[in-house]
N, C-alpha and C. Protein backbone atom coordinates (compact mmCIF):
# COMPACT_ATOMS: atom_id res chain seq x y z
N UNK A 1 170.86 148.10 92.99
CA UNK A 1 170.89 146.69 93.27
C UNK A 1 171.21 145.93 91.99
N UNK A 2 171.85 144.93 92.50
CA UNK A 2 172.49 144.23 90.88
C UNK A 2 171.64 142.40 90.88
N UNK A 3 171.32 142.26 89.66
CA UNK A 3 171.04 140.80 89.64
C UNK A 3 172.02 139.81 89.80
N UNK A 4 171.66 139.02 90.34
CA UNK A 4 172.37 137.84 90.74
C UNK A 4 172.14 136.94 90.09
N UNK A 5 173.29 135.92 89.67
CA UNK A 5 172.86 135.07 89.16
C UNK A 5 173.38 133.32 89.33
N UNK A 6 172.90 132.38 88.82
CA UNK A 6 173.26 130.53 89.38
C UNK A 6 173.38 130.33 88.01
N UNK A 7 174.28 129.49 87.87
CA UNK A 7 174.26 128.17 86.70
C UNK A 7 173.10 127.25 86.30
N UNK A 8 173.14 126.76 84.96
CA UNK A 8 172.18 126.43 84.25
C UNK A 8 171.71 125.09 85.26
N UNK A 9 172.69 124.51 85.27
CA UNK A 9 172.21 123.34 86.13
C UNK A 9 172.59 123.21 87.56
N UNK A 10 172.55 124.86 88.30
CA UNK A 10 172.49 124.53 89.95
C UNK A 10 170.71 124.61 90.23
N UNK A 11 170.67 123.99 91.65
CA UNK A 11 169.39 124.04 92.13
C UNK A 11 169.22 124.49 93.19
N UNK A 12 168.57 125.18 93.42
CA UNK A 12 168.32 125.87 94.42
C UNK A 12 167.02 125.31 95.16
N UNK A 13 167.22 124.57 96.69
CA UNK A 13 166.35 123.89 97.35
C UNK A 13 166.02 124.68 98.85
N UNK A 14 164.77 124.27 99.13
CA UNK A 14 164.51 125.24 100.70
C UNK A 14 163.37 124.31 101.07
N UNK A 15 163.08 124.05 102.54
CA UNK A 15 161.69 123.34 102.82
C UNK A 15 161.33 124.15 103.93
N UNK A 16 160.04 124.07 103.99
CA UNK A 16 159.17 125.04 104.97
C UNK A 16 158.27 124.00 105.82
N UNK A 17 158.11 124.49 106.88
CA UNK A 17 156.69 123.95 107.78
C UNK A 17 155.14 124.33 106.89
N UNK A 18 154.14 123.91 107.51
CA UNK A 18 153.25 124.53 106.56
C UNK A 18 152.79 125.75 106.96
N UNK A 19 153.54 126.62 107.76
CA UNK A 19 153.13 128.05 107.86
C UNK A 19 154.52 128.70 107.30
N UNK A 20 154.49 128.05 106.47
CA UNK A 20 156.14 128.78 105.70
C UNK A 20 157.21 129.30 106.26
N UNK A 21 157.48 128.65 107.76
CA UNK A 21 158.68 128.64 108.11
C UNK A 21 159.52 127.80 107.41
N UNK A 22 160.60 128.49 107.50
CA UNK A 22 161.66 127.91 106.89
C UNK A 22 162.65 126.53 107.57
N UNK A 23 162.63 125.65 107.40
CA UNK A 23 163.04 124.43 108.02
C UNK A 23 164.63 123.63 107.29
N UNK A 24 164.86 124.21 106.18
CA UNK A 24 166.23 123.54 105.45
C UNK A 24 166.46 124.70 104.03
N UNK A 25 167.29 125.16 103.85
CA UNK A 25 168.03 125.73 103.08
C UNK A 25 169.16 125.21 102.08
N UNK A 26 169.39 124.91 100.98
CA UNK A 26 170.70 124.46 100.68
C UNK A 26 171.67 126.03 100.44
N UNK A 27 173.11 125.29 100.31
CA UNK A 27 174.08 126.41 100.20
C UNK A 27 173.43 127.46 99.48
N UNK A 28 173.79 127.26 97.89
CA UNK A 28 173.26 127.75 97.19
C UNK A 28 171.96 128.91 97.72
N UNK A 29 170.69 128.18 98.07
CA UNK A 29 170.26 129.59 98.68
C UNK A 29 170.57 129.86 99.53
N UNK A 30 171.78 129.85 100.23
CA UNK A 30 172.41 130.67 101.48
C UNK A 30 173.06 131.66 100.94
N UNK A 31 173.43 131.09 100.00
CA UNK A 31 174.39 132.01 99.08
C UNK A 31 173.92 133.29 98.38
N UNK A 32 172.49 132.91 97.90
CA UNK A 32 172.22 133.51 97.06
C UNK A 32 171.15 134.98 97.63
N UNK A 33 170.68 134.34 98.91
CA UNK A 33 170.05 135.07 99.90
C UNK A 33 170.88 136.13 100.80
N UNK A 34 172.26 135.18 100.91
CA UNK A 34 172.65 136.61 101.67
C UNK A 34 172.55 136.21 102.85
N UNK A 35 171.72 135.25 103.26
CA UNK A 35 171.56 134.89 105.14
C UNK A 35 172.64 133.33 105.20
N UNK A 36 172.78 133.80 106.73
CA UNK A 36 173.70 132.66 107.36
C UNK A 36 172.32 131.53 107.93
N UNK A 37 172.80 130.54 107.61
CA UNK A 37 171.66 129.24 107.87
C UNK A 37 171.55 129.53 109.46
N UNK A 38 171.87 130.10 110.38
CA UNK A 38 171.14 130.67 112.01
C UNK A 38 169.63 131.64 111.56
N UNK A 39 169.93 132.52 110.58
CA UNK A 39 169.43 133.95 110.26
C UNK A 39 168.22 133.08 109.68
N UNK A 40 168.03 131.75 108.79
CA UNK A 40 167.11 131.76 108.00
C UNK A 40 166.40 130.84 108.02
N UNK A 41 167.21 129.78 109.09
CA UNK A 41 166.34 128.68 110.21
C UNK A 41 165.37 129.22 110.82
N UNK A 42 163.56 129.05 110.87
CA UNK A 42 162.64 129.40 111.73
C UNK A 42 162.11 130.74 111.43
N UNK A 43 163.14 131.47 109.82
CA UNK A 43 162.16 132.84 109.48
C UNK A 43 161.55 131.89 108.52
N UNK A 44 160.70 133.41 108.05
CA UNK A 44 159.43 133.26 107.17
C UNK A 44 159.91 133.02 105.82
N UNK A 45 159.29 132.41 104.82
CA UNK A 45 160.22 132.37 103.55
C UNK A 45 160.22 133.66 102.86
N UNK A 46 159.13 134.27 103.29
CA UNK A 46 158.90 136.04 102.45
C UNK A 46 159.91 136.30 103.07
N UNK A 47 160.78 136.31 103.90
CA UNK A 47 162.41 137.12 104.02
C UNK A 47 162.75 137.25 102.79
N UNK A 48 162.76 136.84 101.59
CA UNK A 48 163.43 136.75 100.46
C UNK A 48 162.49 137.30 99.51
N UNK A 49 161.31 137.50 99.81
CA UNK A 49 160.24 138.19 98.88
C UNK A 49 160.70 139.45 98.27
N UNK A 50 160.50 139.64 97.02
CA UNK A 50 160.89 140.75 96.20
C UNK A 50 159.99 141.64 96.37
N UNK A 51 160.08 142.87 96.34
CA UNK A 51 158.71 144.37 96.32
C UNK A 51 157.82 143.81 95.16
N UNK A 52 158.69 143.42 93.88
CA UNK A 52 158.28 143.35 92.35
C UNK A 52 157.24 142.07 92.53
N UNK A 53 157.47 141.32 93.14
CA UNK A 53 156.29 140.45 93.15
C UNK A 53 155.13 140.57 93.22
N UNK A 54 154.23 139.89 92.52
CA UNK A 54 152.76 140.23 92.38
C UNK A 54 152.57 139.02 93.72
N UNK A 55 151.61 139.74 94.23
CA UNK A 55 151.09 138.95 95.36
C UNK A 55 149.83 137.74 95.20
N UNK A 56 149.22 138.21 93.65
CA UNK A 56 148.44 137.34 93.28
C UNK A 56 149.14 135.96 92.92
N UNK A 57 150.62 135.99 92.76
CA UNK A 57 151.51 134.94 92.23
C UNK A 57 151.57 134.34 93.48
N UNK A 58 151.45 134.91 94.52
CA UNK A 58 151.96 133.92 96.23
C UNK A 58 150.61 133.58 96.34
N UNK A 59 149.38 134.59 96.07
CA UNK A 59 147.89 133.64 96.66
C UNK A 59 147.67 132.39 95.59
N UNK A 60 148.02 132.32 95.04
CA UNK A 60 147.90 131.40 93.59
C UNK A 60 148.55 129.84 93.87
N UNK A 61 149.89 130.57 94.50
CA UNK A 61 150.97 129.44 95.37
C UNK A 61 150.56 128.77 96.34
N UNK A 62 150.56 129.57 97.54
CA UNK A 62 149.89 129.14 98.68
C UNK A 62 148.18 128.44 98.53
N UNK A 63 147.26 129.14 97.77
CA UNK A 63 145.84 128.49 97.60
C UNK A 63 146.30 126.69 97.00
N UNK A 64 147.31 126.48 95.73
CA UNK A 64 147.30 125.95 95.12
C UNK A 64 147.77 124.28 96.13
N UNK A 65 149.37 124.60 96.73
CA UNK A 65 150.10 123.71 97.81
C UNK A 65 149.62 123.52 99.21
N UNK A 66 148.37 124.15 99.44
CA UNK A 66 147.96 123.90 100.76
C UNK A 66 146.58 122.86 100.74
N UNK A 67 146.17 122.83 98.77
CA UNK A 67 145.19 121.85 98.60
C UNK A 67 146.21 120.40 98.48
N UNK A 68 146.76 120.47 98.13
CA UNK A 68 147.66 118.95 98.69
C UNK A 68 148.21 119.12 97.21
N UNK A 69 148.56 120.23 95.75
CA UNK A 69 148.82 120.37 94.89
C UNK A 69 150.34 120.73 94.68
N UNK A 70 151.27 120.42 93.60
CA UNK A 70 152.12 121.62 93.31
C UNK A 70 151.80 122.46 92.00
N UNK A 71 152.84 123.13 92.04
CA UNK A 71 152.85 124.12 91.23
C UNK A 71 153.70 124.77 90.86
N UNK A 72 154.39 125.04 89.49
CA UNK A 72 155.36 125.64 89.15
C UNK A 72 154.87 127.39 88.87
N UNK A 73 155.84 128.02 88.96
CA UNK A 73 156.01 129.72 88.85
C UNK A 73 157.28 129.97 88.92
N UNK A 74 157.12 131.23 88.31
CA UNK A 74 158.91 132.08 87.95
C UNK A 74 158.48 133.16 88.82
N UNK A 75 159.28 133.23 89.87
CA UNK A 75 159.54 134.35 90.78
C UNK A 75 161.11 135.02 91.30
N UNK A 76 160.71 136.16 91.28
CA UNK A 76 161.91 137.10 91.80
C UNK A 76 162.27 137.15 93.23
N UNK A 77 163.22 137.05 93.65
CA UNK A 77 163.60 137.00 95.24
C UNK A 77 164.52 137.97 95.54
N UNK A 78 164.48 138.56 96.54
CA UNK A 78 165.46 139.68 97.42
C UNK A 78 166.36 138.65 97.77
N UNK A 79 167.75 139.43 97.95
CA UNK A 79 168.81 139.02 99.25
C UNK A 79 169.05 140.05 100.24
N UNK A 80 169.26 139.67 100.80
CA UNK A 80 170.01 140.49 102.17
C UNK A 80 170.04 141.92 101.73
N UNK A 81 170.55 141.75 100.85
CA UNK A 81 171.35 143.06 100.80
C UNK A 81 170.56 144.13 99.85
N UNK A 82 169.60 143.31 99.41
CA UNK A 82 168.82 144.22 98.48
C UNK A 82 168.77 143.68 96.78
N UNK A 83 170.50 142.96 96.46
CA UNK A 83 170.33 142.28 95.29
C UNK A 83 169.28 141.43 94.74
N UNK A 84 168.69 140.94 93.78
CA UNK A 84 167.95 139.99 93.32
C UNK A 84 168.14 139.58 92.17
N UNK A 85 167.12 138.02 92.57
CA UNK A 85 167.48 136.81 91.64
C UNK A 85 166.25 135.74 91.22
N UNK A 86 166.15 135.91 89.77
CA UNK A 86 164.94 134.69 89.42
C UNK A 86 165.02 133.63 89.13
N UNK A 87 164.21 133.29 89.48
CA UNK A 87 164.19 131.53 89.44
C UNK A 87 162.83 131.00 88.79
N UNK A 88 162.84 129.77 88.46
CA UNK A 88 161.33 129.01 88.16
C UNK A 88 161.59 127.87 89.22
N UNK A 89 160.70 128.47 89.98
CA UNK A 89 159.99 127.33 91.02
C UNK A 89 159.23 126.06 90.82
N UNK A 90 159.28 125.25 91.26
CA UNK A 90 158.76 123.55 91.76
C UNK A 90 158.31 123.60 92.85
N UNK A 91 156.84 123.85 93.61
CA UNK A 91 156.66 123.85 95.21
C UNK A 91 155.69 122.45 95.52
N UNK A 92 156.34 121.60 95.61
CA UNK A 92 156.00 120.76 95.93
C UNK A 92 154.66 120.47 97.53
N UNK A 93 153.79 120.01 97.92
CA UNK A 93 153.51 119.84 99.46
C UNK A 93 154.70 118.40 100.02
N UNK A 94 154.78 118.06 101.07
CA UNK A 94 155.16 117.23 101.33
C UNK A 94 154.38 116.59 102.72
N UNK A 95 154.16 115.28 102.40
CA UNK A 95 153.12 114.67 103.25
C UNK A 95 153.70 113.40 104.27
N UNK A 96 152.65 113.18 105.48
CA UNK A 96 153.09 112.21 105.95
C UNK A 96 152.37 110.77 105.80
N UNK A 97 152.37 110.09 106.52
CA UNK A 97 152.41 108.19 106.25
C UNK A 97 150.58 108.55 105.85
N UNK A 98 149.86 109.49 106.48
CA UNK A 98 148.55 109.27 106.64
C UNK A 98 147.97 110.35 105.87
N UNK A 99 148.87 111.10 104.79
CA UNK A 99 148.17 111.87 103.64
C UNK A 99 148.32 113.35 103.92
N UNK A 100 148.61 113.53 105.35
CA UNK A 100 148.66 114.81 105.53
C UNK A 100 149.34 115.98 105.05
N UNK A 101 149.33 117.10 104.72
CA UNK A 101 150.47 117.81 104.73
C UNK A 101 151.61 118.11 105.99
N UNK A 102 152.68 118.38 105.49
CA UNK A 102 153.44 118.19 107.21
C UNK A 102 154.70 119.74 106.47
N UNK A 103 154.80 119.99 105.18
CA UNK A 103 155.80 121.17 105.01
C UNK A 103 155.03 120.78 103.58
N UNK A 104 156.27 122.03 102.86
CA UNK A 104 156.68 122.27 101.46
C UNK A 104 158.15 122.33 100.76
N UNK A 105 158.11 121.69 100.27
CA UNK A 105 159.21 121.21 99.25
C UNK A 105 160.06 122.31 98.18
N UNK A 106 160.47 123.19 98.06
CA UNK A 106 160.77 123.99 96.74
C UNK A 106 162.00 123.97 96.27
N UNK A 107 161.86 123.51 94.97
CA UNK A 107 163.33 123.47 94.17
C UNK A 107 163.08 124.32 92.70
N UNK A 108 164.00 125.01 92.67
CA UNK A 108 164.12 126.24 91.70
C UNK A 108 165.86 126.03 91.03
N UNK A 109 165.21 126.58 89.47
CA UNK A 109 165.93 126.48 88.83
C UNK A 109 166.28 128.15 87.90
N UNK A 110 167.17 128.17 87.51
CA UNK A 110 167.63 129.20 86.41
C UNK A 110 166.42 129.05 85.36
N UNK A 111 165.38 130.44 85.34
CA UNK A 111 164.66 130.20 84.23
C UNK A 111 165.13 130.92 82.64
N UNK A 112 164.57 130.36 81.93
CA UNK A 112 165.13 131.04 80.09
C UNK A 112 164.23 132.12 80.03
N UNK A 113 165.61 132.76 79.50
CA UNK A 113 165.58 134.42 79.09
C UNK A 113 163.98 134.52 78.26
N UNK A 114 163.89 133.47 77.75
CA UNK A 114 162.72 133.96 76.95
C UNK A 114 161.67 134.11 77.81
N UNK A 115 161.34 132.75 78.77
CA UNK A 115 159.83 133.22 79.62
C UNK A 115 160.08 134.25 80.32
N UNK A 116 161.52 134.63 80.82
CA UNK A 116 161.47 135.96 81.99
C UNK A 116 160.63 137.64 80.71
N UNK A 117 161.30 136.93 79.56
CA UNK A 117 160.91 138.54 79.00
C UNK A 117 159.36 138.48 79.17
N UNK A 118 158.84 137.31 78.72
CA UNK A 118 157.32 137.31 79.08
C UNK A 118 156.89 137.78 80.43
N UNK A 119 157.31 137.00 81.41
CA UNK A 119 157.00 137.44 82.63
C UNK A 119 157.30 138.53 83.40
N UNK A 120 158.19 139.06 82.99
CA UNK A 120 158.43 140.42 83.42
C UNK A 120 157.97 141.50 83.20
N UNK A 121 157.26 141.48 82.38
CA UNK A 121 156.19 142.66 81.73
C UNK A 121 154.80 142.22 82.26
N UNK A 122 154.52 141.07 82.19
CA UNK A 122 153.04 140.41 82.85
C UNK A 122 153.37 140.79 84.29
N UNK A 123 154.26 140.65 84.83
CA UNK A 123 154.41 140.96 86.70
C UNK A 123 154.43 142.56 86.90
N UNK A 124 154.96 143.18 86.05
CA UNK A 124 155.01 144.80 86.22
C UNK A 124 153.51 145.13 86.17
N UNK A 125 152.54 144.36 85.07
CA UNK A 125 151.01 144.98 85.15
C UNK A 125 150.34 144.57 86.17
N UNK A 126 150.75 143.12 86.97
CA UNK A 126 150.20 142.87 88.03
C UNK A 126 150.20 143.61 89.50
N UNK A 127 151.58 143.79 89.31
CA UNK A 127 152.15 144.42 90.53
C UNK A 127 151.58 146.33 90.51
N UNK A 128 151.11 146.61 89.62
CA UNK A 128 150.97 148.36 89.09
C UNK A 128 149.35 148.07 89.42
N UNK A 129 148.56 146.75 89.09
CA UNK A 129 147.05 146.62 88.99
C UNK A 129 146.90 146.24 90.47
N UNK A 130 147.80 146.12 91.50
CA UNK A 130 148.08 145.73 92.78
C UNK A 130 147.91 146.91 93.59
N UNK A 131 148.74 147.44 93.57
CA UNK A 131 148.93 149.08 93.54
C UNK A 131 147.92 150.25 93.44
N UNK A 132 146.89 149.75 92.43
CA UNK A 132 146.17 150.94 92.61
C UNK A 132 144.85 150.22 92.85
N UNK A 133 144.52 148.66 92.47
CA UNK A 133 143.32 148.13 92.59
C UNK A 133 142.99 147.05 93.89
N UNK A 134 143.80 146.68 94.26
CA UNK A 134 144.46 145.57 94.95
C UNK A 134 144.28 144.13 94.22
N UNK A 135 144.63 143.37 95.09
CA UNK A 135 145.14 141.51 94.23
C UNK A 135 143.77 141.42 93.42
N UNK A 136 142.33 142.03 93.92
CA UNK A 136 141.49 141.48 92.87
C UNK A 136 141.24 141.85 91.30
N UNK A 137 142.21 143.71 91.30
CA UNK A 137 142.35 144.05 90.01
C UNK A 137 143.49 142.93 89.31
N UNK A 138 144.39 142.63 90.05
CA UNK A 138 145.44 142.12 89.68
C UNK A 138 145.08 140.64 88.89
N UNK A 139 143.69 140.20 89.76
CA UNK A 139 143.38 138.70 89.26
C UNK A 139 142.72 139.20 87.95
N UNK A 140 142.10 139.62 87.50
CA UNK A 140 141.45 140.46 86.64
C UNK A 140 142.23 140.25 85.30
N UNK A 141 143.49 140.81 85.36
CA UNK A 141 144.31 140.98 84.31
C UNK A 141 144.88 139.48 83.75
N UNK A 142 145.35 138.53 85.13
CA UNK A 142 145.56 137.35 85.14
C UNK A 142 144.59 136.63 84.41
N UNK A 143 143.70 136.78 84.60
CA UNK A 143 142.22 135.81 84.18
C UNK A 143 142.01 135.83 82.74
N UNK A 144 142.48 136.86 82.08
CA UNK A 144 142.09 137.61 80.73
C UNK A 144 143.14 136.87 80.17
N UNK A 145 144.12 137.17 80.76
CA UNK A 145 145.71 136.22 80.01
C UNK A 145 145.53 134.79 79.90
N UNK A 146 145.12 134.41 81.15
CA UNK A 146 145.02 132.40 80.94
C UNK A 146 143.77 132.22 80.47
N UNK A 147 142.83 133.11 79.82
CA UNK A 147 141.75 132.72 78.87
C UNK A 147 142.06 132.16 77.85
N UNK A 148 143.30 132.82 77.54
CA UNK A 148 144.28 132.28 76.27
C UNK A 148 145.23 131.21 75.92
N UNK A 149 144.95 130.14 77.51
CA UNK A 149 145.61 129.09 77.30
C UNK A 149 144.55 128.29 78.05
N UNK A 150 143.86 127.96 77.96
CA UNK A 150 143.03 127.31 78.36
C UNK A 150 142.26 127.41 80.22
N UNK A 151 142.64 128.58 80.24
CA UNK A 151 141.89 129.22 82.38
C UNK A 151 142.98 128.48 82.89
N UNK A 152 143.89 127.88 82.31
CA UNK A 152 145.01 127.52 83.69
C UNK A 152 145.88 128.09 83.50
N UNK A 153 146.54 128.52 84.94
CA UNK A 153 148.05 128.25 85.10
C UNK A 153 148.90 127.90 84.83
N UNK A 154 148.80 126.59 85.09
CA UNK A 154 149.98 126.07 84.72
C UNK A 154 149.84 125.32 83.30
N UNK A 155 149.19 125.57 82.54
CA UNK A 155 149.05 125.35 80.73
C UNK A 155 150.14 126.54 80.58
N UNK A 156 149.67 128.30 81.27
CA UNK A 156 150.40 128.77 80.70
C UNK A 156 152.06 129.17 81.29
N UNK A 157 152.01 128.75 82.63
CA UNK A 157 153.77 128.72 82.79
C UNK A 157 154.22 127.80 81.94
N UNK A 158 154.05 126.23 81.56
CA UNK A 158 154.26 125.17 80.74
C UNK A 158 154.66 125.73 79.40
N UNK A 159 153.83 126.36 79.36
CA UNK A 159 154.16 127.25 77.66
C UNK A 159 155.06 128.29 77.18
N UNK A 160 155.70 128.71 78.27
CA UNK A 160 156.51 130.01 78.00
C UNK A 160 157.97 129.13 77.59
């Protein structure tokens, strides 16, 4: 499988219901996915989920945008065909007149070579501490790392 790759300044946009159906796609991730906008209207957004993904990175996501929060992360995505492609995510909630949540918002960008080298070695220990411990060994390792930027998250995606 070969990486794929977008321009510095394309964006890659998708919106979901709040059970992460998929509700709008732009080209770009049509393109980049591999699915025809029939194929990717009304699936799940994990259609595009990578093996390599740490799953503690989606409970982290989902816990975070379903409190009415966003949250940025660099994640790897499948296409169709098996190729893949990273991005740094923006997952916005998106609400209605009366506060509610009603979907999610995500716009992703081309992330720098430098945070992927970081993150790509941090996701291999997650995904290996996944593997043999499940997501709670995985939080484990996570927890130890953002001790070092202050217990958050997003201090330390911000920082890479």
């Amino acid at each position: 499988m070969q990486e794929l790759t977008f321009g510095e300044h394309d964006i890659i946009v998708s919106k979901t219901d709040t059970h992460g159906k998929i509700t709008y796609g732009n080209e770009l991730f049509l393109r980049l996915s591999g699915y025809e906008e029939q194929e990717i209207i009304g699936a799940p957004h994990n259609i595009v989920r990578h093996p390599d993904m740490p799953k503690l990175i989606f409970k982290l996501l989902w816990d975070t945008i379903r409190s009415g929060r966003e949250i940025n992360a660099y994640v790897i995505n499948q296409a169709k065909n098996g190729d893949y492609y990273w991005v740094y995510a923006n997952v916005t909630p998106s609400f209605d007149k009366s506060g509610n949540v009603v979907g999610y918002y995500s716009v992703r960008r081309k992330p720098s070579q430098k945070a992927l080298a970081q993150i790509k070695s941090l996701y291999q220990q997650l995904v290996n501490a996944e593997r043999s411990g499940g997501v709670t060994q995985s939080q484990m390792i996570l927890d130890e790392l953002l001790k070092k930027h202050g217990g958050r998250y997003d201090k330390f995606i911000l920082s890479l």
